[in-house]
Protein backbone atom coordinates (compact mmCIF):
# COMPACT_ATOMS: atom_id res chain seq x y z
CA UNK A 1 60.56 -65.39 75.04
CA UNK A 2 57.11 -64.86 73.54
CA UNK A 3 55.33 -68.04 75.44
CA UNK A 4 56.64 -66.54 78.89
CA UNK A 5 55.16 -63.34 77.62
CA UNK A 6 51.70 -64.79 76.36
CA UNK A 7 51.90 -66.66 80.18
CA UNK A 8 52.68 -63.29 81.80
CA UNK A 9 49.81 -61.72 80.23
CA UNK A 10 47.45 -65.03 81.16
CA UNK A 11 48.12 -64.47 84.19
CA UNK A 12 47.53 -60.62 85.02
CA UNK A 13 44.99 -60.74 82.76
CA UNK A 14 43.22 -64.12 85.24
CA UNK A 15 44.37 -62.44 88.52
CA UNK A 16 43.24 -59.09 87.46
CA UNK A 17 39.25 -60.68 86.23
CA UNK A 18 39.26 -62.97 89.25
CA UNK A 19 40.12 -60.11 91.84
CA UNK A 20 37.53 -58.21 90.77
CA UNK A 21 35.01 -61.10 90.81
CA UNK A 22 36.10 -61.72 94.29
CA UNK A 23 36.11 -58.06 95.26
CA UNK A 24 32.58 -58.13 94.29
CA UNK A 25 31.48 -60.39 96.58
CA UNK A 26 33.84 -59.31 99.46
CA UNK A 27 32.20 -55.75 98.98
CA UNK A 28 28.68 -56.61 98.59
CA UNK A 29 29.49 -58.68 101.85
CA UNK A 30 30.27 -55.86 104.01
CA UNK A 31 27.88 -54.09 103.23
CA UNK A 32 25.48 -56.97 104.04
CA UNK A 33 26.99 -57.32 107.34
CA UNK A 34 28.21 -60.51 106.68
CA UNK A 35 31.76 -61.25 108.82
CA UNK A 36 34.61 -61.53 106.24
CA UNK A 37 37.19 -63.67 107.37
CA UNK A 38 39.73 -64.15 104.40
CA UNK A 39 39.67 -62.14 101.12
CA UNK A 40 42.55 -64.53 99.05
CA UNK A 41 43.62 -63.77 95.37
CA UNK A 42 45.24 -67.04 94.24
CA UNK A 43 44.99 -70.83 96.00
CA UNK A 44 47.82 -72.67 97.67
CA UNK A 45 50.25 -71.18 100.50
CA UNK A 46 50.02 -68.08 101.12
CA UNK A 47 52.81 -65.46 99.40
CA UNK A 48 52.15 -62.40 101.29
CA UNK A 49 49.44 -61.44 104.05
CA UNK A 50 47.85 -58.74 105.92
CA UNK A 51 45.35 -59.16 108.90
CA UNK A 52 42.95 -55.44 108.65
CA UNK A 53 40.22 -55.58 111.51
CA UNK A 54 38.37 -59.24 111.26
CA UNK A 55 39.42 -59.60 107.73
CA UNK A 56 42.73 -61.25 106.51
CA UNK A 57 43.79 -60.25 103.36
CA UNK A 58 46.33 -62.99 101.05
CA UNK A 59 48.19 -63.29 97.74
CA UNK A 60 48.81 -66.68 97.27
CA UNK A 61 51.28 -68.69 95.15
CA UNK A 62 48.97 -70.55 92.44
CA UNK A 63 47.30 -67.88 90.17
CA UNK A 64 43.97 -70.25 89.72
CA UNK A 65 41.37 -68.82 91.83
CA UNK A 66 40.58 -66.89 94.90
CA UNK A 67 38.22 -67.20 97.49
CA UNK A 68 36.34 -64.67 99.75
CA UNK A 69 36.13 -66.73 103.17
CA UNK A 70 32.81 -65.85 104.94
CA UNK A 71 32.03 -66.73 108.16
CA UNK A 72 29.00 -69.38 108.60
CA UNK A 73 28.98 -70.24 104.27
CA UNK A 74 29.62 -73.76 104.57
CA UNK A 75 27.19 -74.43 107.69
CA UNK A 76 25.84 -74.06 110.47
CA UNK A 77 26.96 -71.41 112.68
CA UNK A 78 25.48 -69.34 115.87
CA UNK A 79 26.87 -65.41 114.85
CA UNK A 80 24.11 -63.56 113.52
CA UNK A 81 26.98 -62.24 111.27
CA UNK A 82 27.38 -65.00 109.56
CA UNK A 83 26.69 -65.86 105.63
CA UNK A 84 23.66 -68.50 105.99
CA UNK A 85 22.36 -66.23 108.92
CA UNK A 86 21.67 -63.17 106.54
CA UNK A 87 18.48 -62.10 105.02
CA UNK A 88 17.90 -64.39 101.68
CA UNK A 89 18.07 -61.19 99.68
CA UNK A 90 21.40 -60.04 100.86
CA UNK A 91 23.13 -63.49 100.22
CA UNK A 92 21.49 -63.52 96.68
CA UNK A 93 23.05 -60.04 96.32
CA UNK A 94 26.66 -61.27 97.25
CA UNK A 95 26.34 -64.52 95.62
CA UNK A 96 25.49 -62.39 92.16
CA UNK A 97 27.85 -59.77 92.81
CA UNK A 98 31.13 -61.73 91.35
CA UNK A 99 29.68 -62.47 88.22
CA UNK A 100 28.28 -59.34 87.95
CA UNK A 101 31.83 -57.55 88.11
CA UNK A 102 32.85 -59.83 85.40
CA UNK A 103 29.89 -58.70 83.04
CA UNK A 104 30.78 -55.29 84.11
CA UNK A 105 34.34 -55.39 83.43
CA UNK A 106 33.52 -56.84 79.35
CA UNK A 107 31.27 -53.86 79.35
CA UNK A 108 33.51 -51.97 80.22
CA UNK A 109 36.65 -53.21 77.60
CA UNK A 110 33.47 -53.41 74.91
CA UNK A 111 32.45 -49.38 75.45
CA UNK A 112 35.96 -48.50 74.69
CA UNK A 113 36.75 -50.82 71.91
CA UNK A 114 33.41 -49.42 70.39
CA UNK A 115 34.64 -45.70 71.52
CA UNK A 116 37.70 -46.13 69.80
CA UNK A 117 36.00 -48.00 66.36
CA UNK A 118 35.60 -45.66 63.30
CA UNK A 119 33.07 -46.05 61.79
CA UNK A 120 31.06 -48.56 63.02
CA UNK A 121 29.73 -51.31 61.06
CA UNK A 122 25.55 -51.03 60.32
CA UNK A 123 23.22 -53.98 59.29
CA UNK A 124 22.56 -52.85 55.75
CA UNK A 125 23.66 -54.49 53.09
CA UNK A 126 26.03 -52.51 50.48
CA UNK A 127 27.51 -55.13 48.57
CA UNK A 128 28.39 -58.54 47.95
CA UNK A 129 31.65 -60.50 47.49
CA UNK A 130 32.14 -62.61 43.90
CA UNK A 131 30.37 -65.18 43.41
CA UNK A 132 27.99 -64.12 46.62
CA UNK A 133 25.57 -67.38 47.26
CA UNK A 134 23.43 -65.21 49.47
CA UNK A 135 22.74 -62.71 47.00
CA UNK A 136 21.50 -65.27 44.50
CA UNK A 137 19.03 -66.60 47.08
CA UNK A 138 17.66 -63.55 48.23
CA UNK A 139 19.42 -60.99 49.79
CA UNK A 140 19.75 -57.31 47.92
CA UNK A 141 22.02 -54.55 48.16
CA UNK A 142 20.30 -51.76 50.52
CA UNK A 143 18.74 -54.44 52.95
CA UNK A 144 18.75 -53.45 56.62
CA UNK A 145 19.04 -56.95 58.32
CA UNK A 146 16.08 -57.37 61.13
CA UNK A 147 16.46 -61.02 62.16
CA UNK A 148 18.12 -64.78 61.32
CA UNK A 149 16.43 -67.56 61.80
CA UNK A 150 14.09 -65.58 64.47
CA UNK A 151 16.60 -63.70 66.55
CA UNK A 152 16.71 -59.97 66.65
CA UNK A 153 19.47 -58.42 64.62
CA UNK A 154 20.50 -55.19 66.32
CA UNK A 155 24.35 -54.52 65.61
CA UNK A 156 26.95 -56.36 63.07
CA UNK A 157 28.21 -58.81 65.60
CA UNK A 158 24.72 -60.05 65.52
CA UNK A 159 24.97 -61.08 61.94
CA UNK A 160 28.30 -62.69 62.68
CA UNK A 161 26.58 -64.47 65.63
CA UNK A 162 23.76 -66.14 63.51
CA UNK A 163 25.73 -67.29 60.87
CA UNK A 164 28.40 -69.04 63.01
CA UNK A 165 26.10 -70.61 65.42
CA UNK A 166 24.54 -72.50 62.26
CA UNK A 167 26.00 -75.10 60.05
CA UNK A 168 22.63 -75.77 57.90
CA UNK A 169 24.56 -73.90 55.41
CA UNK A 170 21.06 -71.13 54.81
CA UNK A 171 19.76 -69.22 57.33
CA UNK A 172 16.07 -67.44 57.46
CA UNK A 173 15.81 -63.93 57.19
CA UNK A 174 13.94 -60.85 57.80
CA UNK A 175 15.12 -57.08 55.93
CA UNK A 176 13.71 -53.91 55.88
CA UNK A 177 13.55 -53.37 52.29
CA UNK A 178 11.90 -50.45 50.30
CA UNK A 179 10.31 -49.45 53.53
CA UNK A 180 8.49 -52.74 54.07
CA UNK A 181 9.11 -56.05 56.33
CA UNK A 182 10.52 -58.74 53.51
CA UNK A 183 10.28 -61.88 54.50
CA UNK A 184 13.61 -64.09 53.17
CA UNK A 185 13.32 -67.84 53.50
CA UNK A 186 16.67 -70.40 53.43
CA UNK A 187 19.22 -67.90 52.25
CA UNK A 188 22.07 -69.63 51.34
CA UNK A 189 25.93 -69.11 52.58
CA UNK A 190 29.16 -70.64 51.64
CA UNK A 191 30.57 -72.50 54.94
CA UNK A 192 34.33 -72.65 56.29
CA UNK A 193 35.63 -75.15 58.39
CA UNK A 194 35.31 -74.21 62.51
CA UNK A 195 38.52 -75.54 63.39
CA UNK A 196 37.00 -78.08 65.29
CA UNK A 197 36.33 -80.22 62.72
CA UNK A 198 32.45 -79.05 61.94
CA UNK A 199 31.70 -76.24 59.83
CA UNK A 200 30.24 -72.22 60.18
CA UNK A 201 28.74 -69.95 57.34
CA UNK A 202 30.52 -67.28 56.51
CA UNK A 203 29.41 -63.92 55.83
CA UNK A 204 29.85 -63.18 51.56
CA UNK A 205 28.29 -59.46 52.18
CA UNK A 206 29.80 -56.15 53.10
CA UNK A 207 27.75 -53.67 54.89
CA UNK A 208 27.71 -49.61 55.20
CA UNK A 209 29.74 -48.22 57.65
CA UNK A 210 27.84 -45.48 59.96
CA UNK A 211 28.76 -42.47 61.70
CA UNK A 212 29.71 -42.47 65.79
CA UNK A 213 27.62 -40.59 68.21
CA UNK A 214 27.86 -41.17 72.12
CA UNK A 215 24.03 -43.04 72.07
CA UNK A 216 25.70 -44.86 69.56
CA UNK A 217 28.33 -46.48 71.56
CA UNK A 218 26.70 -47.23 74.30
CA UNK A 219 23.74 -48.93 72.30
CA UNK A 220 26.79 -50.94 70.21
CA UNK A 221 28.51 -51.80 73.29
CA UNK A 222 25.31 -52.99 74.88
CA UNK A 223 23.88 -55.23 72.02
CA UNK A 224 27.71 -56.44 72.08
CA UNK A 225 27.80 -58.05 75.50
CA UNK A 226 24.45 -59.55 74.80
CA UNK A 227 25.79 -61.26 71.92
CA UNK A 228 28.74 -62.72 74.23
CA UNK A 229 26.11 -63.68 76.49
CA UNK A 230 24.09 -65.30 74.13
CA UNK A 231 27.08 -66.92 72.39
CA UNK A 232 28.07 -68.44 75.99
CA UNK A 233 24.57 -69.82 76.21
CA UNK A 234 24.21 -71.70 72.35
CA UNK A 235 27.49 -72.91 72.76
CA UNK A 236 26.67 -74.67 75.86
CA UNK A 237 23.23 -75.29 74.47
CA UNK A 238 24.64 -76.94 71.42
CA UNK A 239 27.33 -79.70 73.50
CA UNK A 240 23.89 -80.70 74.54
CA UNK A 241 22.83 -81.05 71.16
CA UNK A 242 26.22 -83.06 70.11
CA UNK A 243 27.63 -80.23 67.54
CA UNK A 244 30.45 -79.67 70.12
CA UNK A 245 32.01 -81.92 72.92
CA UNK A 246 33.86 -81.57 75.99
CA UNK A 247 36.87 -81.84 73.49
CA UNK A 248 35.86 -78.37 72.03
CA UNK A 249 36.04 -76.72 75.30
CA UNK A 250 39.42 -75.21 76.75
CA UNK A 251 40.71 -74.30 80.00
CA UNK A 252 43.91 -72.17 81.47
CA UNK A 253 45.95 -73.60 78.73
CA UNK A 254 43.76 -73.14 75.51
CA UNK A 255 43.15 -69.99 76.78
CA UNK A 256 46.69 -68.66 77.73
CA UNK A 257 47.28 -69.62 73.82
CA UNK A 258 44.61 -67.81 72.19
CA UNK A 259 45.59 -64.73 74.42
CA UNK A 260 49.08 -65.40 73.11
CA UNK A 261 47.80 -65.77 69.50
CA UNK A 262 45.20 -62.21 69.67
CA UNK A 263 48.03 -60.35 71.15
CA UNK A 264 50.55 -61.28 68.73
CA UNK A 265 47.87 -59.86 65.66
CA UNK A 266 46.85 -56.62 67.34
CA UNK A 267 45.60 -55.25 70.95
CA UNK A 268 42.28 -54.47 70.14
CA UNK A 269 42.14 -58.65 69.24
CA UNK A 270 43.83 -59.44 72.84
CA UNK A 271 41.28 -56.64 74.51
CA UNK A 272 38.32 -58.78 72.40
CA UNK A 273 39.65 -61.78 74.12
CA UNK A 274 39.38 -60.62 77.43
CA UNK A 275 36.43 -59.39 76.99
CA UNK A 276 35.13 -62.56 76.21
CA UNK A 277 36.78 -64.59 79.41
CA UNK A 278 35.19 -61.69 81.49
CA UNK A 279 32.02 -61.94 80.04
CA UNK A 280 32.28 -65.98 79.98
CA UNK A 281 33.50 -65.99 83.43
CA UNK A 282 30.55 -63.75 84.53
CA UNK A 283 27.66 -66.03 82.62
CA UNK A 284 29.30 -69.74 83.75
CA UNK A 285 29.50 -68.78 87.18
CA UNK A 286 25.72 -68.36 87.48
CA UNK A 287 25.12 -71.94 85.89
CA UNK A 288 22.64 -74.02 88.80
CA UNK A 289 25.51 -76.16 88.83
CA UNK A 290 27.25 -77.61 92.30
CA UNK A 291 30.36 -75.30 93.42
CA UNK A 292 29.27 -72.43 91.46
CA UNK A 293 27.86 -69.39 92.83
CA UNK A 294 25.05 -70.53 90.32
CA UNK A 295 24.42 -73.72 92.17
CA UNK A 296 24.63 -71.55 95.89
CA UNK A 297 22.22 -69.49 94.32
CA UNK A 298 19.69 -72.26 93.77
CA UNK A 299 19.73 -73.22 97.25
CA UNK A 300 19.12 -69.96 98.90
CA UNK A 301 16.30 -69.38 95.96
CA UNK A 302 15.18 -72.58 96.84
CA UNK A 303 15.14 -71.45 100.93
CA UNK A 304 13.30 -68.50 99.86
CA UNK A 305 10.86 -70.33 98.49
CA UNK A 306 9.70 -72.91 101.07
CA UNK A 307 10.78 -70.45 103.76
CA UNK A 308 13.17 -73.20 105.36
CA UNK A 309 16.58 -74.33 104.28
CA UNK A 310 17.82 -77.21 102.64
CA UNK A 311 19.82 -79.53 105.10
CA UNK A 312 23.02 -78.12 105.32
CA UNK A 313 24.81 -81.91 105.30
CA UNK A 314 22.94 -82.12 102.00
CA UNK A 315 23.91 -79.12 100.81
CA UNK A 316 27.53 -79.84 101.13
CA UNK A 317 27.75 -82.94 100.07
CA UNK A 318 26.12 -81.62 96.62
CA UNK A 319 28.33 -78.71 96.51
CA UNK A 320 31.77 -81.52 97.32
CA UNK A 321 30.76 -83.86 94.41
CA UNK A 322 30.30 -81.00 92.31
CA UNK A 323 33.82 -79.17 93.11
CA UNK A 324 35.40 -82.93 92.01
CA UNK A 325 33.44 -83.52 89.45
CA UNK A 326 34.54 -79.43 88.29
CA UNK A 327 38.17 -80.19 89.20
CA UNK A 328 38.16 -83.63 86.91
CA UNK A 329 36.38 -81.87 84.27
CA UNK A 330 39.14 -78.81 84.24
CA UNK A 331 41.88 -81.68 84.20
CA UNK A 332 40.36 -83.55 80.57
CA UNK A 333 40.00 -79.91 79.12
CA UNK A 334 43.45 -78.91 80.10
CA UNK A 335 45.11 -82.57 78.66
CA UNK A 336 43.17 -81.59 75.55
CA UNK A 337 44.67 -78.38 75.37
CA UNK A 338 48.20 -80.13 75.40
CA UNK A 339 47.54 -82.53 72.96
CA UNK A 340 45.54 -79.34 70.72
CA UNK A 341 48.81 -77.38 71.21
CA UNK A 342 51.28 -80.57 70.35
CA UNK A 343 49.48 -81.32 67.30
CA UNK A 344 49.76 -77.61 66.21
C-alpha cells in the first residue's frame, strides 16, 4: 500500500512541476503572439480534451512530460504568428520561461520551509562533537564561517554544500575571528561513505542558532536555491571529472523512491525533495544540449548573433539525435534504478 502511495505522490508531485513548466511557456507565448496550438500535460493518447479558441487543451495517459505545441517551432512556416517568425527576444523569453517556473516554484517551497524553521541555523561555530578533527586543525569555537575552499559561505546549507562536494578529506577555510579575516589552511574532517561507493566529509561542528526576522527568510531562502543551483552544476561538473558516473544518476524511478523514502521520515524532508526536482528540473533544462530548451536557446542566441538563422534541416536533425540520444540515456538510468532498488 505504501509503494502505490510513494507512486501517487511521484506522480502529482511530476504532473504538478511539469504543468507549471509548460504553463510557463504557453503563457509567455501568448503574450508574445505566438499561435498556440496544443497545450498537453502528459504524452501518449489523449485522456480528456478541450478545443478553447486556436488552442487545444489535453490530459494525456502517460504522466512523463508535456508539450506546449507552437505553431512554426519545428520549421519553416509562412504565419507571421508563428514561433521561428517572432522577434529573437520574445522566443528567448518563452524558451526561458519553463525553467524559470521551476526555479520559481523551489523558491517558493524553500521561503516557506525557511518561514516555518525555528531558529535558523547561523555560520558560527559554537561547538564541536568528540573527538572533532576539525577543531584540532584549526577551527575555534566563535568562528563565523566566510568561505571553503574559495566559495562564499552565506547560510548553513553552504557549509553542508562544501563539505559534501569534496572528498580530499580537509577543506580551506576563511572565519571571521576576533574581528579579523583568519585565514585556515587544510582543515581536516572525518568522511562517511556517499552511498555511491565514494566518500563526503562530514560536518563534526555545531553552530548557533539565530533569531527569524522577515529579511531573514527571504535572504535564507535565497542563498538556499543558489546552493541547489550550484549543487546541480558540481555534480554535473564532477561526472566530467570521473567522481560520479552515469550510474550515479537517477531517473522517474530513483526518484519516485527517494520521494517515497523523505515522505515516510517527515514532510518537511518530502517538501526538501521537491524542491530539489523543481529546482533540478529548472537548471537541466537550460543545459546547450539538443532537445532541451537549453539547446533551442543556443540556436536562437546563435540567430541573434549573426542576424540569420541556422538551417532549419540542420537544426532538426541536431535537436532528433539529441531527443534519442536523451530517450536512451533516461532508459540506462531507469535500468539502474531497478537493479539500485533490487539490490536494496
Amino acid at each position: 500500500m505504501n509503494v502505490i502511495l510513494y507512486i501517487i505522490i511521484a506522480i502529482v508531485v511530476f504532473g504538478v512541476l511539469i504543468f507549471l513548466h509548460e504553463f510557463g511557456h504557453f503563457f509567455t507565448a501568448k503574450l508574445c503572439g505566438v499561435k498556440v496550438n496544443e497545450f498537453a500535460v502528459g504524452m501518449g493518447p489523449a485522456l480528456f480534451h478541450f478545443q478553447r479558441g486556436e488552442t487545444k487543451y489535453s490530459l494525456r495517459a502517460l504522466p512523463i512530460g508535456g508539450y506546449t505545441a507552437m505553431e512554426g517551432e519545428d520549421g519553416e512556416n509562412n504565419d507571421p504568428r508563428a514561433f521561428i517568425n517572432r522577434p529573437v527576444w520574445q522566443r528567448i523569453i518563452v524558451l526561458v520561461a519553463g525553467a524559470f517556473m521551476n526555479i520559481l516554484t523551489g523558491v517558493v517551497i524553500i521561503l516557506f520551509m525557511v518561514a516555518l524553521t525555528n531558529p535558523i541555523a547561523s555560520t558560527t561555530v559554537s561547538g564541536f562533537a568528540n573527538g572533532a578533527t576539525s577543531s584540532q586543525t584549526g577551527l575555534q569555537a566563535g568562528d563565523k564561517i566566510l568561505r571553503i575552499d574559495g566559495a562564499a559561505v552565506h547560510i548553513s546549507v553552504d557549509i553542508t554544500l562544501g563539505l559534501v562536494t569534496s572528498n580530499r578529506g580537509k577543506v580551506n577555510m576563511q572565519v571571521l575571528r576576533g574581528g579579523r579575516v583568519v585565514d585556515l589552511p587544510a582543515v581536516q574532517f572525518p568522511t562517511m561513505n556517499d552511498g555511491n561507493g565514494g566518500k563526503v566529509m562530514a560536518q563534526d561542528f555545531q553552530v548557533y542558532a539565530q533569531r527569524k526576522s522577515p529579511g531573514m527568510i527571504v535572504s535564507h531562502a535565497f542563498y538556499w536555491t543558489i546552493a541547489m543551483v550550484k549543487l546541480v552544476w558540481v555534480t554535473i561538473l564532477q561526472m566530467f571529472t570521473g567522481r560520479y558516473s552515469v550510474k550515479d544518476l537517477s531517473g522517474p524511478v530513483g526518484v519516485t523512491a527517494a520521494m517515497g523514502q523523505a515522505a515516510s521520515q517527515s514532510v518537511s524532508s518530502l517538501f526538501y525533495i521537491v524542491a530539489m526536482i523543481a529546482i533540478n528540473l529548472g537548471v537541466v533544462n537550460l543545459f546547450p544540449l539538443p532537445a532541451l530548451d537549453g539547446g533551442r536557446l543556443l540556436f536562437v542566441i546563435i540567430e541573434g548573433i549573426r542576424r540569420k538563422p541556422i538551417s532549419r534541416k540542420y537544426e532538426g536533425y541536431v535537436h532528433l539525435a539529441g531527443f534519442a540520444l536523451l530517450m536512451a540515456l533516461m532508459l540506462v538510468v531507469t535500468f539502474n534504478d531497478i537493479l539500485r532498488l533490487i539490490k536494496r
